[in-house]
Protein backbone atom coordinates (compact mmCIF):
# COMPACT_ATOMS: atom_id res chain seq x y z
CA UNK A 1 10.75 -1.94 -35.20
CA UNK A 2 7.15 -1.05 -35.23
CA UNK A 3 5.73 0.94 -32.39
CA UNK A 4 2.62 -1.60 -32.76
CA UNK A 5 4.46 -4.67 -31.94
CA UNK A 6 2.28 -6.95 -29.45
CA UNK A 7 3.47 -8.07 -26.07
CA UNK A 8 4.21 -11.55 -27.55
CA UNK A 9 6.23 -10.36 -30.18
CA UNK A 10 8.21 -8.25 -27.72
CA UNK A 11 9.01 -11.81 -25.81
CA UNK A 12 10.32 -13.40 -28.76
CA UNK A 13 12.34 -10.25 -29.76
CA UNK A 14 13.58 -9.62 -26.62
CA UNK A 15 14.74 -13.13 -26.11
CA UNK A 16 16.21 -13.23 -29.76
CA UNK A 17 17.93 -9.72 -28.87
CA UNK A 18 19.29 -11.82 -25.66
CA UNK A 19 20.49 -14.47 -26.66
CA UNK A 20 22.46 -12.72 -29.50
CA UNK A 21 23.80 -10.35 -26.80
CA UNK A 22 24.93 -13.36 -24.80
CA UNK A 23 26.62 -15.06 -27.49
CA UNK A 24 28.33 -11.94 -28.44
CA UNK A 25 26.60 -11.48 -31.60
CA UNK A 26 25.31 -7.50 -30.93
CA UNK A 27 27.34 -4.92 -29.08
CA UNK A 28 26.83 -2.36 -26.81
CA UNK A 29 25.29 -0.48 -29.53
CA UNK A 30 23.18 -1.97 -31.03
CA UNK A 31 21.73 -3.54 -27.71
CA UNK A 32 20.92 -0.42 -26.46
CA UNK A 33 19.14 0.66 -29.85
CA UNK A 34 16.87 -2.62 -29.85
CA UNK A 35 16.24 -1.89 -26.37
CA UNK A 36 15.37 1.95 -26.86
CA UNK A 37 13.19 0.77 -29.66
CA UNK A 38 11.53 -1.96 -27.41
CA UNK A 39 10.83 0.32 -24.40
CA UNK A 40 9.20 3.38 -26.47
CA UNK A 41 5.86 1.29 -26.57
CA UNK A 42 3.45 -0.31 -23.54
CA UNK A 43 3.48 -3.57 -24.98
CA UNK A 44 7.28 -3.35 -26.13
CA UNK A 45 8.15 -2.31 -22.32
CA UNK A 46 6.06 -5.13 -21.12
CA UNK A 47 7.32 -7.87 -23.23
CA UNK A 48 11.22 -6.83 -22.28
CA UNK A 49 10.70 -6.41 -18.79
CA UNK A 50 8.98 -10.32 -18.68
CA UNK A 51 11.74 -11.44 -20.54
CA UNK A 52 14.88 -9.46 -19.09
CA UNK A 53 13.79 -9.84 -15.49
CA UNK A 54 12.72 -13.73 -15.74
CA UNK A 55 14.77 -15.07 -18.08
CA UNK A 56 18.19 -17.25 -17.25
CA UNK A 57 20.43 -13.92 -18.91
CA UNK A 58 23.78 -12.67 -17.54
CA UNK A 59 22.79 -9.72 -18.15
CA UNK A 60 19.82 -9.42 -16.05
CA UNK A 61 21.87 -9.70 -12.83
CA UNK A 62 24.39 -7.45 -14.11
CA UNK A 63 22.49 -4.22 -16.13
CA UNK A 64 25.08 -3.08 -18.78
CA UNK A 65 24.92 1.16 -19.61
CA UNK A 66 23.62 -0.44 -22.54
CA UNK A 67 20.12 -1.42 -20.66
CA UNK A 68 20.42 1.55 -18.09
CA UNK A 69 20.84 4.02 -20.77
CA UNK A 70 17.62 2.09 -23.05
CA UNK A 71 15.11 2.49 -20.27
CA UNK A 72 15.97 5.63 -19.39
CA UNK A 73 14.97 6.82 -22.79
CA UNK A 74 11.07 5.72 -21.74
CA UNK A 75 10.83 7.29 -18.17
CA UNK A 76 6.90 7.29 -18.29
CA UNK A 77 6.76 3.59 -19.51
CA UNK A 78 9.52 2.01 -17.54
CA UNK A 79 8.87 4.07 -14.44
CA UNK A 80 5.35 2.61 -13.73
CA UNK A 81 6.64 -0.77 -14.88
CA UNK A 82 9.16 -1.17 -12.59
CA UNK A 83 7.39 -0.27 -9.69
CA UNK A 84 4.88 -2.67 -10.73
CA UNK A 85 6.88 -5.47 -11.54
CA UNK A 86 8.98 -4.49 -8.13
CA UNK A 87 5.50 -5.05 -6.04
CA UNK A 88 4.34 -7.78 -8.08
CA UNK A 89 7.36 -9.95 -7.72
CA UNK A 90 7.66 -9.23 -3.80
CA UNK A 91 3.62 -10.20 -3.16
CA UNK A 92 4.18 -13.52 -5.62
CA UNK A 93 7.67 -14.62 -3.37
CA UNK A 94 4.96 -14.35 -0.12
CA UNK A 95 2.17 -16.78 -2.29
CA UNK A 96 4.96 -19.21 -3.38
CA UNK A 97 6.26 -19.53 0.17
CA UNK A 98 2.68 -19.98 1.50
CA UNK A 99 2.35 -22.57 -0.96
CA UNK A 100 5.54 -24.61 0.08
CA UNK A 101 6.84 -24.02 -3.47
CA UNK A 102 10.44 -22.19 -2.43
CA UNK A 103 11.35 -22.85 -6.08
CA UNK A 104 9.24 -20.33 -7.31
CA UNK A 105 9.29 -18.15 -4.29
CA UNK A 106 13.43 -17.82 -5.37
CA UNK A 107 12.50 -17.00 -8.80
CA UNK A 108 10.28 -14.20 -7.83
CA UNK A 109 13.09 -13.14 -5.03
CA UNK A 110 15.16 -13.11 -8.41
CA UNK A 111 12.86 -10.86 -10.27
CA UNK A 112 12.63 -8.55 -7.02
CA UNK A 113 16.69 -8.38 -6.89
CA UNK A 114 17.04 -7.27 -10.66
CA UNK A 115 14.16 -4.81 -10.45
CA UNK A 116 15.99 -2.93 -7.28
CA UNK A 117 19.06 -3.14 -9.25
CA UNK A 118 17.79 -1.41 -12.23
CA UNK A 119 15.41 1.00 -10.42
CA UNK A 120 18.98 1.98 -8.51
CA UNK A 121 20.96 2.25 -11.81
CA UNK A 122 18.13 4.26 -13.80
CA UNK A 123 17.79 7.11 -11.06
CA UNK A 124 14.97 8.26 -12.37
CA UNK A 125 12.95 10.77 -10.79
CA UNK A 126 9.49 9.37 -11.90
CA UNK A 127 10.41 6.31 -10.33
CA UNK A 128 10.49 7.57 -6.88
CA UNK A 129 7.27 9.07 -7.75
CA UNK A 130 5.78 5.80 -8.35
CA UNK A 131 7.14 4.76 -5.51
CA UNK A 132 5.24 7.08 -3.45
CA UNK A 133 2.17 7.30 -5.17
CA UNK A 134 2.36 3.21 -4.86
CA UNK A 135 3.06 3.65 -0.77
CA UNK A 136 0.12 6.35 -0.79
CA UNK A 137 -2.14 3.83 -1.77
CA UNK A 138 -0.55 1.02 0.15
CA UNK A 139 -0.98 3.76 3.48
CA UNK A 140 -4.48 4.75 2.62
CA UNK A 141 -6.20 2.87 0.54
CA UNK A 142 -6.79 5.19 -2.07
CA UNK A 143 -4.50 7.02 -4.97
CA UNK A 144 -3.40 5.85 -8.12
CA UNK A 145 -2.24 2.16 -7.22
CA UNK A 146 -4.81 1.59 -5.24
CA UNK A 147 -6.95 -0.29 -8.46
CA UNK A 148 -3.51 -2.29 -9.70
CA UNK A 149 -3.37 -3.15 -5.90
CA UNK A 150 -7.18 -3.88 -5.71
CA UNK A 151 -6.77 -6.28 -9.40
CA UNK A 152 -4.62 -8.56 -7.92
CA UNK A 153 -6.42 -9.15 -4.61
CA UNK A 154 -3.35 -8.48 -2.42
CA UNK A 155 -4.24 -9.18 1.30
CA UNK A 156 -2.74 -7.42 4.31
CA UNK A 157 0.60 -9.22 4.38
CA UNK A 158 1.14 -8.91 0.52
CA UNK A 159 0.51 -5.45 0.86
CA UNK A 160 3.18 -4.85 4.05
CA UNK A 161 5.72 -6.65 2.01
CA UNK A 162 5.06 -4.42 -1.09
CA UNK A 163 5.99 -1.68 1.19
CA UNK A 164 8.95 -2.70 2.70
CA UNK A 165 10.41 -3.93 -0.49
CA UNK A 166 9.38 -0.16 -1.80
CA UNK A 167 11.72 1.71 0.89
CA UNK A 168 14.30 -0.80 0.26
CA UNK A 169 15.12 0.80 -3.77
């Protein structure tokens, strides 16, 4: 797989890869290779982690060593990922319920569950570093989240919820 793959070719492959998983077409194996391949690249990570974490998978609820032992092989990449996506689906649950649309509001609940589960299962150190750096900015208004936090115009509430939801992994 090419390290140059864009983010919407990582959403088709990672729901081809899926699927095929699902239906018990590709092992362990070779599930974790495609996966390890995937993750090595920003847009690769990006395109997985939109897929895996949104998608209606089995596997998503249920991380095989397979998937734990794939991201771990990108700490750098999946690492600032997951915090992000771990914020990002915890502020979106707070808009969907302000916006009387509990549908959604589940399905980002959803993506916050998985994310927890995998940041638990992948135990990796830069992770919790993340985390910190992301409460830092959360505390003070400053650090290295503070412009991701700043992009996405979240307001005082979005921003306590972020933080619990961080202490919580």
């Amino acid at each position: 797989m090419s390290d140059n793959l864009s983010f919407e070719e990582a959403i088709a492959f990672t729901q081809s890869l899926l699927e095929e998983r699902e239906t018990g077409k590709l092992g362990e194996e070779e599930t974790q290779e495609a996966i390890t391949s995937l993750v090595k690249s920003e847009n690769g990570a990006r395109g997985f982690f939109v897929t895996y974490l949104t998608g209606e998978y089995a596997l998503a609820d249920n991380p095989s060593t397979a998937v734990i032992n794939a991201l771990k092989s990108a700490p750098e990449i999946v690492s600032a990922l997951l915090v992000k996506n771990l914020a990002m689906s915890a502020a979106m649950a707070v808009t969907h319920r302000r916006n009387n649309n509990e549908e959604m509001a589940q399905a980002s609940d959803r993506v916050r569950l998985r994310t927890a589960e995998i940041i638990k299962q992948v135990k990796l150190d830069l992770v919790c570093q993340e985390l910190e750096q992301l409460r830092e900015s959360l505390t003070t208004g400053e650090g290295s989240y503070e412009a991701f936090l700043q992009r996405w115009g979240y307001d005082t509430e979005q921003r306590q919820v972020i933080e619990q939801t961080s202490l919580e992994v």
